[in-house]
PDB file of N, CA and C in Angstrom:
ATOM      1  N   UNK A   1      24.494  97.182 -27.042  1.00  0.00           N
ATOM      2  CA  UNK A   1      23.610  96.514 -26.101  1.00  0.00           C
ATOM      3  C   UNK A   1      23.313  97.495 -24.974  1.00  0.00           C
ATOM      4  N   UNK A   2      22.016  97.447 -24.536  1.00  0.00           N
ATOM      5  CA  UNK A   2      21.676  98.829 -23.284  1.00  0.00           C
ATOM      6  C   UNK A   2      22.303  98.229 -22.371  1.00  0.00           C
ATOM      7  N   UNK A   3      22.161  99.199 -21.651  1.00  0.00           N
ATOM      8  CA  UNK A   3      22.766  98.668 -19.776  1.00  0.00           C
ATOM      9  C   UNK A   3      21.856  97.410 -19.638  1.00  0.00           C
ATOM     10  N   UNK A   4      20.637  97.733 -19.450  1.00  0.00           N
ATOM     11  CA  UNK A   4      19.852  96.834 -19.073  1.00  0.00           C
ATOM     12  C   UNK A   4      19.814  95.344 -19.225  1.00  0.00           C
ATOM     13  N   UNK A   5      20.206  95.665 -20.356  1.00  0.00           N
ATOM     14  CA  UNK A   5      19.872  94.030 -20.999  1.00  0.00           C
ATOM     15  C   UNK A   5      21.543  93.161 -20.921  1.00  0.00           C
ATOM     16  N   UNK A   6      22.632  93.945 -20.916  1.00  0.00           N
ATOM     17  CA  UNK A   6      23.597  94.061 -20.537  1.00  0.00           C
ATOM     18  C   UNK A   6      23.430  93.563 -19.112  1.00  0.00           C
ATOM     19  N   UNK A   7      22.898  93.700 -18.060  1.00  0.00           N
ATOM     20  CA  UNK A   7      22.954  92.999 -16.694  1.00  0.00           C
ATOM     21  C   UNK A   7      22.257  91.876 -16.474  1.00  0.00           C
ATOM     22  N   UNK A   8      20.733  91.589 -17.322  1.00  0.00           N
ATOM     23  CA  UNK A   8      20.638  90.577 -17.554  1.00  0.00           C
ATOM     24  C   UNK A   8      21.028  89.530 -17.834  1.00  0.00           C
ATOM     25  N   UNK A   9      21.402  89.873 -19.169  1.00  0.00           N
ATOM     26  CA  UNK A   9      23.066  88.612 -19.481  1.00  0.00           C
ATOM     27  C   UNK A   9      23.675  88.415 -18.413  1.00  0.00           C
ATOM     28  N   UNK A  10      24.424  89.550 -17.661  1.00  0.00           N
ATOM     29  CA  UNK A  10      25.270  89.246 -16.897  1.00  0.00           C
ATOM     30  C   UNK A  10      25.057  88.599 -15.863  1.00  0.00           C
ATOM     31  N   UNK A  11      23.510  88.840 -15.367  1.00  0.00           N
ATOM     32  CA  UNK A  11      23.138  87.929 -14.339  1.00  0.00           C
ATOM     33  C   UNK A  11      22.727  86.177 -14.948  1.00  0.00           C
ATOM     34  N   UNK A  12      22.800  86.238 -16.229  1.00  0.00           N
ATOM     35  CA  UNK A  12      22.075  84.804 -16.349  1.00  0.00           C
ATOM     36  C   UNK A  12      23.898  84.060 -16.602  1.00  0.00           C
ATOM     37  N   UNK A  13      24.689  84.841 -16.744  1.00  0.00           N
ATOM     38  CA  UNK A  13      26.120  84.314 -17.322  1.00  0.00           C
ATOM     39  C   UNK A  13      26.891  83.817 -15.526  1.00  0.00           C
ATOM     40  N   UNK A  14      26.568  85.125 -14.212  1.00  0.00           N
ATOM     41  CA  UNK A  14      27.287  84.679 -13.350  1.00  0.00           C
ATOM     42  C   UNK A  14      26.586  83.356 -12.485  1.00  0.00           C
ATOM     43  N   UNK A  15      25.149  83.526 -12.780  1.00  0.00           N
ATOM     44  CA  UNK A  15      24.639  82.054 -12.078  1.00  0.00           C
ATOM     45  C   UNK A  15      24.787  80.941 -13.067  1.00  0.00           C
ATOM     46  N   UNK A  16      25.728  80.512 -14.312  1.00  0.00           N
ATOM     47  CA  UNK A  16      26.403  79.822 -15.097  1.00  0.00           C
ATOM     48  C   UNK A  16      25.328  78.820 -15.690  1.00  0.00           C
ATOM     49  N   UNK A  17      24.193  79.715 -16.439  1.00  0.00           N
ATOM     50  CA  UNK A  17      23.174  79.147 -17.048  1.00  0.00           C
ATOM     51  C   UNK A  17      23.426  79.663 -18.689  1.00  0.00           C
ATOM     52  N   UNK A  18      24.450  79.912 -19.029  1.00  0.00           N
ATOM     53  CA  UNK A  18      24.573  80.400 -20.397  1.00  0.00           C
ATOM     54  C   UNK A  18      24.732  79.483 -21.661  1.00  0.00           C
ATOM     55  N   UNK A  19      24.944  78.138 -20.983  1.00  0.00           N
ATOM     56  CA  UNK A  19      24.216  76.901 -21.782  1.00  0.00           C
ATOM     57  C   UNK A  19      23.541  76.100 -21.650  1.00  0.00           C
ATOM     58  N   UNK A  20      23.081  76.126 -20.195  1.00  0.00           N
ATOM     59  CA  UNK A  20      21.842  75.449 -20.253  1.00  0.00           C
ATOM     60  C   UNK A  20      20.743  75.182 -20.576  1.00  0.00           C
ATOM     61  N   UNK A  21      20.068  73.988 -21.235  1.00  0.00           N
ATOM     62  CA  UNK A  21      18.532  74.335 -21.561  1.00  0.00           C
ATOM     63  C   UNK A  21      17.809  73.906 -21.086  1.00  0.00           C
ATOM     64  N   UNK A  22      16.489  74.279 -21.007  1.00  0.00           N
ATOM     65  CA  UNK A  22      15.403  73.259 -20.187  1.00  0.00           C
ATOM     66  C   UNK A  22      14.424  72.310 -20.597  1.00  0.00           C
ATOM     67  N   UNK A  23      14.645  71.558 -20.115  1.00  0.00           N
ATOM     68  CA  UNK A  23      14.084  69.848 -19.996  1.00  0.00           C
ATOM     69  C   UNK A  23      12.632  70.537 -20.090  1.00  0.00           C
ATOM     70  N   UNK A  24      11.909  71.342 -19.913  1.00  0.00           N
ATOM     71  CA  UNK A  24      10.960  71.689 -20.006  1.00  0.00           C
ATOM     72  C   UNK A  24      10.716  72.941 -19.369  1.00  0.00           C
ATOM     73  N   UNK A  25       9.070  73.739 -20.244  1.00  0.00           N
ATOM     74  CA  UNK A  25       8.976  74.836 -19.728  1.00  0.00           C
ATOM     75  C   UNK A  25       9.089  75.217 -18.491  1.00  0.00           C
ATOM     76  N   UNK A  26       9.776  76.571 -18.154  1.00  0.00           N
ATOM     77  CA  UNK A  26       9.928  76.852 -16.480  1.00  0.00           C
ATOM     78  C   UNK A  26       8.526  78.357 -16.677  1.00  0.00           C
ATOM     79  N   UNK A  27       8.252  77.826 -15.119  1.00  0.00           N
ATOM     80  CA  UNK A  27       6.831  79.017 -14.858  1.00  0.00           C
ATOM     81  C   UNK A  27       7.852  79.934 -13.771  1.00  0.00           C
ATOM     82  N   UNK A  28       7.616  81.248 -13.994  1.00  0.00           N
ATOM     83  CA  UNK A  28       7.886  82.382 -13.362  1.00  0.00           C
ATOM     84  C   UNK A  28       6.964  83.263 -13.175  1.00  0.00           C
ATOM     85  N   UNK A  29       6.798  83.840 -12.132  1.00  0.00           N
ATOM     86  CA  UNK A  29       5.774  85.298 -11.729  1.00  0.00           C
ATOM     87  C   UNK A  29       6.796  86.604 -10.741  1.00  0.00           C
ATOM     88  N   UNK A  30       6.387  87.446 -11.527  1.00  0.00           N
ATOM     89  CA  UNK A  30       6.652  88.958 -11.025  1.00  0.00           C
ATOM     90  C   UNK A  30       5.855  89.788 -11.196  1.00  0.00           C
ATOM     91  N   UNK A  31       5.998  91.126 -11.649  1.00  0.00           N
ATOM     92  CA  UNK A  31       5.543  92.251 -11.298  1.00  0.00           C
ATOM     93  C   UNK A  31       6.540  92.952 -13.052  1.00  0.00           C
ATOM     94  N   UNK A  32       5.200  93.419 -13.368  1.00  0.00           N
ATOM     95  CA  UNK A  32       6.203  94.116 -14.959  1.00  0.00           C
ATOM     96  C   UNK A  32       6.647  95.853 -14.339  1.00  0.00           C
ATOM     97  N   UNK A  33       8.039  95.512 -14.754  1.00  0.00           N
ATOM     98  CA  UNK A  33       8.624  96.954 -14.778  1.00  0.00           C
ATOM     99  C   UNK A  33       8.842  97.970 -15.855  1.00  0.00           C
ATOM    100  N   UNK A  34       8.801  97.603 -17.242  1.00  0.00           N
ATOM    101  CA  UNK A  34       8.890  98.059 -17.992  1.00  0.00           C
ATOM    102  C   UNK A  34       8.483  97.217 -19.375  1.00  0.00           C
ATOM    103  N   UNK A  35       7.682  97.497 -20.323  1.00  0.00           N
ATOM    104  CA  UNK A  35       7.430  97.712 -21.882  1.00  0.00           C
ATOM    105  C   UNK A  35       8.476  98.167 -22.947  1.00  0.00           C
ATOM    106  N   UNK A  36       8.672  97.420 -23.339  1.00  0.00           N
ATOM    107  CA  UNK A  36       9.645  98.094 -24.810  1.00  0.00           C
ATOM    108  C   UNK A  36       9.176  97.247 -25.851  1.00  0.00           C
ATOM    109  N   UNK A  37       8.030  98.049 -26.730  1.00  0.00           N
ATOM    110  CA  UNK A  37       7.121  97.499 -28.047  1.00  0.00           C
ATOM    111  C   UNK A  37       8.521  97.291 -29.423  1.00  0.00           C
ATOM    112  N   UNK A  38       9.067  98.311 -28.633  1.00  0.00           N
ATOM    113  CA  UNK A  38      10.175  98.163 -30.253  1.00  0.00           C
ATOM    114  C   UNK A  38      11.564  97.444 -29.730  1.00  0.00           C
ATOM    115  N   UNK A  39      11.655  97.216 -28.634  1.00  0.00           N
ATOM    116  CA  UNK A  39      12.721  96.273 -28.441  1.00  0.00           C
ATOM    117  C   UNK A  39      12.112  94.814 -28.348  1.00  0.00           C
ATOM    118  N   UNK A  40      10.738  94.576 -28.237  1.00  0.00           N
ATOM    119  CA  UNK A  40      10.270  93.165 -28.206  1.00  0.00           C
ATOM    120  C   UNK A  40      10.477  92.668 -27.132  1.00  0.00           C
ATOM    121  N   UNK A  41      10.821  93.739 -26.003  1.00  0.00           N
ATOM    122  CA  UNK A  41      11.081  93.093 -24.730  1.00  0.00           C
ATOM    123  C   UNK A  41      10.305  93.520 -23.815  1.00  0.00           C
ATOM    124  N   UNK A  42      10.203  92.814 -22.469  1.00  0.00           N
ATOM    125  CA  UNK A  42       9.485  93.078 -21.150  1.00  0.00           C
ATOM    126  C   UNK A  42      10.663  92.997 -19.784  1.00  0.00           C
ATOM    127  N   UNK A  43       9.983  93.837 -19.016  1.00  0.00           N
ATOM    128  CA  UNK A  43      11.334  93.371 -18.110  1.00  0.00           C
ATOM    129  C   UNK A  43      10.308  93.452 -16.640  1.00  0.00           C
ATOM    130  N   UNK A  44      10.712  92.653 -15.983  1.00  0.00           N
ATOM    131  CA  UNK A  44      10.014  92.112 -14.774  1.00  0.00           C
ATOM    132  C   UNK A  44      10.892  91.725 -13.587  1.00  0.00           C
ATOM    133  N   UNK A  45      10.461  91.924 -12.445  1.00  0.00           N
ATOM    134  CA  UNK A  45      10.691  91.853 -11.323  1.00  0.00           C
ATOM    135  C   UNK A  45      10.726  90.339 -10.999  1.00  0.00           C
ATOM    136  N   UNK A  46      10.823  89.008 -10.502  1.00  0.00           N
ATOM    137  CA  UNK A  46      10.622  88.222 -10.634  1.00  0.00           C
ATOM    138  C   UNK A  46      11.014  87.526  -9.136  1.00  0.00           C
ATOM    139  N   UNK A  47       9.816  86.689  -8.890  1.00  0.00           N
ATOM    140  CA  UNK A  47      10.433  86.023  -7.707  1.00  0.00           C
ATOM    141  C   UNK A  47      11.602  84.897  -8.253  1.00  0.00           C
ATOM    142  N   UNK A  48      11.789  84.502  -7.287  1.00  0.00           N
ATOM    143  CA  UNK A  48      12.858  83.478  -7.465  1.00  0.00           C
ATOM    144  C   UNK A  48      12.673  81.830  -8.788  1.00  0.00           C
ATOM    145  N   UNK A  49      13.178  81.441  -9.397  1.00  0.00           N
ATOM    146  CA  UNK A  49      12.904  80.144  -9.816  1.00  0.00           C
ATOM    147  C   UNK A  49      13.883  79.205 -10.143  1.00  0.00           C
ATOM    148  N   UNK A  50      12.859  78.424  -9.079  1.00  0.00           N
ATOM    149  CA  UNK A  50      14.114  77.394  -8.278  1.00  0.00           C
ATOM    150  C   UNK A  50      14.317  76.211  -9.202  1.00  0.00           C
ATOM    151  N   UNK A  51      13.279  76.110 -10.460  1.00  0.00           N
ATOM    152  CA  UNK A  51      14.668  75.001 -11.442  1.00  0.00           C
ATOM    153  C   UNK A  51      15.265  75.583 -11.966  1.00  0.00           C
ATOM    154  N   UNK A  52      15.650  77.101 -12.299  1.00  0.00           N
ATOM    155  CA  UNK A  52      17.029  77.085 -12.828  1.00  0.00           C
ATOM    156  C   UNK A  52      18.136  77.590 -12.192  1.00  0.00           C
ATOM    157  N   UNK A  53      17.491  77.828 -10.513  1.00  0.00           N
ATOM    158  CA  UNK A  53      18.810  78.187  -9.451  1.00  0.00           C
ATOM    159  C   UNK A  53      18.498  79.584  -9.499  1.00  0.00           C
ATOM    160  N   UNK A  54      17.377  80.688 -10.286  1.00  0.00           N
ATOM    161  CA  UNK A  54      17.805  82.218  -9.844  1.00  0.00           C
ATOM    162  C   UNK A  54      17.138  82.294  -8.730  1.00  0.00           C
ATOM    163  N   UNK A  55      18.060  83.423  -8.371  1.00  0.00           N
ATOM    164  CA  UNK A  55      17.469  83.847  -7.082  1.00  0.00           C
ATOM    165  C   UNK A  55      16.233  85.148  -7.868  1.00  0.00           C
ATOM    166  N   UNK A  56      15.711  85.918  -6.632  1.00  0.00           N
ATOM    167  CA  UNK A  56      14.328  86.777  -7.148  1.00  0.00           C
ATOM    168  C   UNK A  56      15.658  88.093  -7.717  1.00  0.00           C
ATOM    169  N   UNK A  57      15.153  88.499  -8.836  1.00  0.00           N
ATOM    170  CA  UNK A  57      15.541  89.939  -9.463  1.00  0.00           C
ATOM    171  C   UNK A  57      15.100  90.250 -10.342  1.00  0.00           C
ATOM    172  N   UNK A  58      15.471  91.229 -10.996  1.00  0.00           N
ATOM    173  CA  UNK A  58      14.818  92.076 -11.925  1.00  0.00           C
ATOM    174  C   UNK A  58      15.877  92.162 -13.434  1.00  0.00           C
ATOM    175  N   UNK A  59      14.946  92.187 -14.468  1.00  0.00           N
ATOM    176  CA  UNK A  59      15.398  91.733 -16.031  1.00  0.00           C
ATOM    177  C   UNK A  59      14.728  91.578 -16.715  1.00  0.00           C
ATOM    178  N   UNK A  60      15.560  91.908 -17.968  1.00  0.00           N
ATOM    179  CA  UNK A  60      14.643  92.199 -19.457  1.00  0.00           C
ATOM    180  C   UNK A  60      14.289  90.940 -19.940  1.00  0.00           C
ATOM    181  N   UNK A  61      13.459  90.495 -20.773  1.00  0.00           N
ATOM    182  CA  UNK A  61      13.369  89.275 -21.597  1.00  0.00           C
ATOM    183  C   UNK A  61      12.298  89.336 -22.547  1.00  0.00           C
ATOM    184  N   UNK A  62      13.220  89.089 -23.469  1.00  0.00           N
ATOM    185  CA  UNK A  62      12.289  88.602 -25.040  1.00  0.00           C
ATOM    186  C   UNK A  62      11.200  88.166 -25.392  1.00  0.00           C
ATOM    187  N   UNK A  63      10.166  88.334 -26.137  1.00  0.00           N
ATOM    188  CA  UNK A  63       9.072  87.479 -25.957  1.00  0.00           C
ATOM    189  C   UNK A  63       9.450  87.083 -27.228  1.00  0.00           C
ATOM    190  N   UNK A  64       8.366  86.172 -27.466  1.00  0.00           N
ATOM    191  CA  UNK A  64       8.167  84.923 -28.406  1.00  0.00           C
ATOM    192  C   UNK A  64       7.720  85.942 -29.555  1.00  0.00           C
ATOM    193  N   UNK A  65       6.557  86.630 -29.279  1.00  0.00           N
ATOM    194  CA  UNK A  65       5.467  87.504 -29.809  1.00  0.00           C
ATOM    195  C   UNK A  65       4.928  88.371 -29.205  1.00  0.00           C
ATOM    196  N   UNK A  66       5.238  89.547 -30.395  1.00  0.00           N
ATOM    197  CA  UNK A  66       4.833  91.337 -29.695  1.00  0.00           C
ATOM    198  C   UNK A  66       3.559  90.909 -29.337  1.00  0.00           C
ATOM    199  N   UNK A  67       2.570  90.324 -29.825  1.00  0.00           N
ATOM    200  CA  UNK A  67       1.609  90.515 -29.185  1.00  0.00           C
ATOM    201  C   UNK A  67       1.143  90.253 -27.912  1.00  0.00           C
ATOM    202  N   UNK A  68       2.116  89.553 -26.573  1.00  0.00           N
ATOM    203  CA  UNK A  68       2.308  89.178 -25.663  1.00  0.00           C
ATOM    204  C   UNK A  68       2.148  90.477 -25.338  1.00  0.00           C
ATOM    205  N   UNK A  69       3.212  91.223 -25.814  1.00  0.00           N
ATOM    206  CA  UNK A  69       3.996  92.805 -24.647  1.00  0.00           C
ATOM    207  C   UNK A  69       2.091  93.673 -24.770  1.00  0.00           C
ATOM    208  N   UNK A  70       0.882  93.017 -25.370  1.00  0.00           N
ATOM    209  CA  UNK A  70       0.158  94.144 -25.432  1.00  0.00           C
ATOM    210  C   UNK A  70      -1.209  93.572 -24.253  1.00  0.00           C
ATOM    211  N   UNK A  71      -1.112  92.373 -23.694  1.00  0.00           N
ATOM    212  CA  UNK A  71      -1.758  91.921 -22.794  1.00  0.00           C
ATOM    213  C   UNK A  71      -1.089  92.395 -21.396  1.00  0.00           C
ATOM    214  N   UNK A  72      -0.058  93.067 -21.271  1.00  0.00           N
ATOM    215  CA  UNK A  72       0.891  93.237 -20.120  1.00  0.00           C
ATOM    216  C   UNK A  72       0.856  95.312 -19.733  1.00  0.00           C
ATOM    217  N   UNK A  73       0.756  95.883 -18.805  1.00  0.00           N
ATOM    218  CA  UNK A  73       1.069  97.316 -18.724  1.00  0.00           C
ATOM    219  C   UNK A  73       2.068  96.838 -17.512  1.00  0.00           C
ATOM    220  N   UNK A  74       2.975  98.012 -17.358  1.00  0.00           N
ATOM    221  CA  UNK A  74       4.032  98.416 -15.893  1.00  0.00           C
ATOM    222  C   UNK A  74       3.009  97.855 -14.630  1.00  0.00           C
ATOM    223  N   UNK A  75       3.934  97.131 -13.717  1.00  0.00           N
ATOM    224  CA  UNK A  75       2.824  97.237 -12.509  1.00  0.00           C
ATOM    225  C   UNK A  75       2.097  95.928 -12.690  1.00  0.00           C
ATOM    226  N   UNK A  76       1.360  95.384 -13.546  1.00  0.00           N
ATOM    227  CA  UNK A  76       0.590  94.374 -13.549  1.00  0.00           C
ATOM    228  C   UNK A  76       1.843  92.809 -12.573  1.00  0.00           C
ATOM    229  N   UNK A  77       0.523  92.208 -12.192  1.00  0.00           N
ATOM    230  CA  UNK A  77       1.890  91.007 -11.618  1.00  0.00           C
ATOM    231  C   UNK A  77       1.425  89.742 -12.614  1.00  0.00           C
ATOM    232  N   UNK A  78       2.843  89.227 -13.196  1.00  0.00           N
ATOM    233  CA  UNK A  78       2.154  88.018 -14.368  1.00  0.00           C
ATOM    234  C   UNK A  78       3.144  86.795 -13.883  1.00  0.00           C
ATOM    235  N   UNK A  79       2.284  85.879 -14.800  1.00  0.00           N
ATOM    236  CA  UNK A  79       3.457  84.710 -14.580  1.00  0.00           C
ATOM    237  C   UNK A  79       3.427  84.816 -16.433  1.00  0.00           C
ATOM    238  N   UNK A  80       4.738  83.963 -16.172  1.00  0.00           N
ATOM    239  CA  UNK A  80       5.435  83.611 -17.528  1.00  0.00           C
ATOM    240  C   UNK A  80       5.885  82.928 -17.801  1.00  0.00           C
ATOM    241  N   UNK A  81       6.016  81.857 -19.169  1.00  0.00           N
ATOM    242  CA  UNK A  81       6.712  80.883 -19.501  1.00  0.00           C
ATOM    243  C   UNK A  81       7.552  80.994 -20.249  1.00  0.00           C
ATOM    244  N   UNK A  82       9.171  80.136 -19.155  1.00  0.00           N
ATOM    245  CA  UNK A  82      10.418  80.763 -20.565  1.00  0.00           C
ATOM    246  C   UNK A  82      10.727  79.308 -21.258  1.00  0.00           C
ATOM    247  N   UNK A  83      11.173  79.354 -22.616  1.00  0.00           N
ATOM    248  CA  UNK A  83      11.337  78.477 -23.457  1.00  0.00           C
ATOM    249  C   UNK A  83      12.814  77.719 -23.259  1.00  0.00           C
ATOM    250  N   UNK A  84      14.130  79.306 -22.402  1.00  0.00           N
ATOM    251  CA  UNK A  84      15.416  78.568 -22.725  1.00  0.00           C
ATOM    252  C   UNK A  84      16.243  78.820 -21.948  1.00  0.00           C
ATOM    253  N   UNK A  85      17.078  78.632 -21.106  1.00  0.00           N
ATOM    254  CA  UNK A  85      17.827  79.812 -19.989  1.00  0.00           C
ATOM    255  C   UNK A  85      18.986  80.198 -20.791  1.00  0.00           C
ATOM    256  N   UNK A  86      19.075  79.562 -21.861  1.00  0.00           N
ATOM    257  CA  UNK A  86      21.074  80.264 -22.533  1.00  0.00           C
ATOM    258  C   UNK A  86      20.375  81.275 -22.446  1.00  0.00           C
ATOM    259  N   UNK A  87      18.900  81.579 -23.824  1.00  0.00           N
ATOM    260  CA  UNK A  87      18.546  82.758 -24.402  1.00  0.00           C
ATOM    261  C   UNK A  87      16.754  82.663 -23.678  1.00  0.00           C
ATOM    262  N   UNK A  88      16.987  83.393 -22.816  1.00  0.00           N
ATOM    263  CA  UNK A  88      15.560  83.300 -21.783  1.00  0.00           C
ATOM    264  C   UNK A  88      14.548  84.190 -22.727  1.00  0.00           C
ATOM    265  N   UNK A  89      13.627  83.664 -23.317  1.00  0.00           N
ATOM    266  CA  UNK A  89      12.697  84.106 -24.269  1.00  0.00           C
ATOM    267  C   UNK A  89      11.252  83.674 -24.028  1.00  0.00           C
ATOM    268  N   UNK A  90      10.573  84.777 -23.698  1.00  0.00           N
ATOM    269  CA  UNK A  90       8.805  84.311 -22.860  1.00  0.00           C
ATOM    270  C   UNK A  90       8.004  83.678 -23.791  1.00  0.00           C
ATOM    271  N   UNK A  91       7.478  82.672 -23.989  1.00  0.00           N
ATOM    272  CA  UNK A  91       6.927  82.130 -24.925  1.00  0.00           C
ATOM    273  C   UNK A  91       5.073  82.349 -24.331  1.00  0.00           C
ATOM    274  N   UNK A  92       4.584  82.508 -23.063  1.00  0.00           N
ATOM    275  CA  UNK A  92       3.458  83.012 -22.533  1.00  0.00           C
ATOM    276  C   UNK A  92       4.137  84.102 -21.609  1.00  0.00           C
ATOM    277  N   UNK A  93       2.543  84.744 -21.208  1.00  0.00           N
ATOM    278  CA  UNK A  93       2.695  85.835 -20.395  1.00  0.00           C
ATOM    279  C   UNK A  93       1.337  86.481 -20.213  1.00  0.00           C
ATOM    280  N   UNK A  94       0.424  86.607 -18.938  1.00  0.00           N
ATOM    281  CA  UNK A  94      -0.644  86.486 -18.337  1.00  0.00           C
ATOM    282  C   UNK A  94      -0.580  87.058 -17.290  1.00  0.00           C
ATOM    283  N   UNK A  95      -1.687  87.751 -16.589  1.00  0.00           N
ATOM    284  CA  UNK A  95      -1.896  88.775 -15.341  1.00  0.00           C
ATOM    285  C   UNK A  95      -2.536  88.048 -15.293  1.00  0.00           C
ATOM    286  N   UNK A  96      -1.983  88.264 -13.649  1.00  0.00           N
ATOM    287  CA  UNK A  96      -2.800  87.692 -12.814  1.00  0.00           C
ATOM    288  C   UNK A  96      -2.351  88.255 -11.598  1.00  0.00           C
ATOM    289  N   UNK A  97      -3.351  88.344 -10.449  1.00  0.00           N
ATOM    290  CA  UNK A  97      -4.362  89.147  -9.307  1.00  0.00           C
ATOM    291  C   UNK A  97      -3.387  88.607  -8.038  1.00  0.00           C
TER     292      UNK A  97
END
């Protein structure tokens, strides 16, 4: 497992969301920090979101579908929809201004 994704976990494990699921989709917006086409992941800056208690930081997460990671470059600011907090996986993902 990289570092990276390695602190992610670790941040979704110490705010004690590692079984929680959600009652419904949660909306998030940040700022993309990084692309990984062959890890299937995105990792983003993120303000805070307050139904599942995080505070604002930065982390990798899964998408649903590569073809998400190709509407997105570094830098762009998006919101996103996650499907799960055990296994936080973007099911949308959209720039926006």
């Amino acid at each position: 497992m990289s570092r990276l994704k390695h602190i992610g976990l670790a941040a979704a494990l110490a705010l004690g969301l590692a079984g929680a699921a959600l009652a419904a989709d949660v909306q998030g917006t940040g700022v993309v920090k990084a692309v990984d086409a062959k890890a299937g992941t995105v990792t983003i800056a993120h303000e805070p979101i307050g139904a599942l208690g995080w505070p604002a930081m930065t982390m990798p997460f899964r998408v649903a579908s590569p073809v998400l990671l190709g509407k997105v470059a570094v830098g762009s600011k998006v919101q996103f929809t996650l499907l799960s907090a055990s296994d936080p996986k973007i099911d949308s993902l959209k720039v926006v201004e």
